[in-house]
Protein backbone atom coordinates (compact mmCIF):
# COMPACT_ATOMS: atom_id res chain seq x y z
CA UNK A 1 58.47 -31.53 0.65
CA UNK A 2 54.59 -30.39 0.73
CA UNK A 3 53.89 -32.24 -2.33
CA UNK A 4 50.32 -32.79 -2.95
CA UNK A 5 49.72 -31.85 0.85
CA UNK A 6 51.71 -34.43 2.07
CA UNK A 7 53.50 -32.49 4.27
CA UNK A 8 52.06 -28.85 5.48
CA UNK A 9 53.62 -26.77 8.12
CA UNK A 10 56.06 -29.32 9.89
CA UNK A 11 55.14 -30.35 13.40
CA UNK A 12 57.24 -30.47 16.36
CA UNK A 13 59.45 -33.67 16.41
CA UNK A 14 59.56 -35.78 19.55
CA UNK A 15 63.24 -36.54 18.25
CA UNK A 16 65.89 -34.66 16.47
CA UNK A 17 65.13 -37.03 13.56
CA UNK A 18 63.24 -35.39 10.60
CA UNK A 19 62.48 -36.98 6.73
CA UNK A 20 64.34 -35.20 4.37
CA UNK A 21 63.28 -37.57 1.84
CA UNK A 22 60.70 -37.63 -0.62
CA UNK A 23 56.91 -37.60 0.75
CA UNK A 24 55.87 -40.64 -1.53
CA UNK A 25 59.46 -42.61 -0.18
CA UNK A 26 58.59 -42.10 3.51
CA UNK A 27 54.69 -43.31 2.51
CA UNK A 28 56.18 -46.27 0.66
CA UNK A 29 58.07 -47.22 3.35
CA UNK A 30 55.10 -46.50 5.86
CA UNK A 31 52.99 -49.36 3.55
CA UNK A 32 56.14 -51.89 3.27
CA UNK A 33 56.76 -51.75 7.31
CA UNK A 34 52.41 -52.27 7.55
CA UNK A 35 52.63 -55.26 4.77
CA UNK A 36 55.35 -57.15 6.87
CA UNK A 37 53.68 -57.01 10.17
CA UNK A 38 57.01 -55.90 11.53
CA UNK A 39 55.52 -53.60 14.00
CA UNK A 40 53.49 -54.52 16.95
CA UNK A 41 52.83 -57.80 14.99
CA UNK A 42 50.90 -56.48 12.67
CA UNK A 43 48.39 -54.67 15.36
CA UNK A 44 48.84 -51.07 14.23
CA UNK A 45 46.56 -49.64 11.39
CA UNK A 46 48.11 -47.50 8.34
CA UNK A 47 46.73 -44.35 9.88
CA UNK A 48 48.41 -45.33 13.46
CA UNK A 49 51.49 -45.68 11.81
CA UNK A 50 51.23 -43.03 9.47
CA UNK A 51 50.31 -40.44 12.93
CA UNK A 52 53.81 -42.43 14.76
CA UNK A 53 55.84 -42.00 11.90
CA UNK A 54 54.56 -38.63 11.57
CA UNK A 55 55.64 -37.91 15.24
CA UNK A 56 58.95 -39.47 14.59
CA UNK A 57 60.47 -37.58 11.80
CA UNK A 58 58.34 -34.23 12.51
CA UNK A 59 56.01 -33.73 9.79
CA UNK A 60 52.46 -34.70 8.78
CA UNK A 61 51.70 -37.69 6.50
CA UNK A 62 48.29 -36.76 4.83
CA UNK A 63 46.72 -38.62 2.08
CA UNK A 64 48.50 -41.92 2.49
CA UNK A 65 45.66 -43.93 0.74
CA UNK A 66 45.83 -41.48 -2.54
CA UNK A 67 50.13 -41.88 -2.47
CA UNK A 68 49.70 -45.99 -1.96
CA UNK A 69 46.97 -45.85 -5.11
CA UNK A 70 49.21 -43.81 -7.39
CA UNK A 71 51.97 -46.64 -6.51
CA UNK A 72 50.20 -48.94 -7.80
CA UNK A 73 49.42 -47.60 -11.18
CA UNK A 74 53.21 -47.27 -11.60
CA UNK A 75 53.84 -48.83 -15.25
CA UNK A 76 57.78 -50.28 -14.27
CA UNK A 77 58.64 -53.50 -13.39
CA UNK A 78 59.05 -52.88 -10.19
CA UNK A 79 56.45 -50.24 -8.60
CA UNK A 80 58.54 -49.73 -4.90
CA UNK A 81 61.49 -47.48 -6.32
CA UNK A 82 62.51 -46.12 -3.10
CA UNK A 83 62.34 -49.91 -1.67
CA UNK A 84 64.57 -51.32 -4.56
CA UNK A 85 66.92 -48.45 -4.11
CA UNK A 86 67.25 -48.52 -0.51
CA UNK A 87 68.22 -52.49 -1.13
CA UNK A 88 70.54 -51.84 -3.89
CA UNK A 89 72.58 -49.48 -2.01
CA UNK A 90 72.45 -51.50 1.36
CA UNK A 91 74.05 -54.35 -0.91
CA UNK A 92 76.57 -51.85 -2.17
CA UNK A 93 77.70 -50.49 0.77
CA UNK A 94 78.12 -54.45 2.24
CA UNK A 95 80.13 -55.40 -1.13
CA UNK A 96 82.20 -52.65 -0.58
CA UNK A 97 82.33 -52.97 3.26
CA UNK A 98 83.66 -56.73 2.45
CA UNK A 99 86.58 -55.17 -0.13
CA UNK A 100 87.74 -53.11 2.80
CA UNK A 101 88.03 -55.95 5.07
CA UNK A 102 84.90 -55.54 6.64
CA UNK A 103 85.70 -52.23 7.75
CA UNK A 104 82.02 -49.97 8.46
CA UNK A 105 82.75 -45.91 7.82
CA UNK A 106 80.87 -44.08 9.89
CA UNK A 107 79.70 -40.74 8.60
């Protein structure tokens, strides 16, 4: 997880939730939430929301600028993999939610 210094030493989490993800996935995501506005409005800078997430899931976000810039010089199609994979298997697990009769396992 301390890729590129990302992450150092993890930080006491205000909740039992912590990112086991990748680094660049959890900055992705910190840059899709900030591009939609979809918290406070749209009042909250990158950095806030990097230091809340951060707070959150118990670990340090550094260098959020330098992850965002290397996403963009992705050569794909599509430059937001862990975006279009958290939507592809959200629509999976509906489709197959619907098969079972609309049944939701819980893990």
């Amino acid at each position: 997880m301390r890729l590129h210094g990302l992450f150092p030493a993890p930080q006491k989490s205000v909740s039992n939730l912590h990112w086991t993800g990748k680094a660049t996935d959890l900055v992705e995501l910190l840059y899709a939430l900030d591009t939609c506005d979809c918290i406070n409005n749209g009042e909250i800078g990158v950095e806030e929301l990097a230091d809340a997430l951060s707070e959150i899931f118990g670990v340090e976000i550094k260098n959020c600028y330098n992850v965002y810039m290397n996403m963009k010089r992705r050569k794909d199609d599509s430059r937001t993999y862990f975006l279009d994979e958290l939507r592809e298997k959200l629509n999976k697990r509906m489709v197959e939610s619907d098969l079972k009769g609309g049944k939701f396992k819980k893990r």
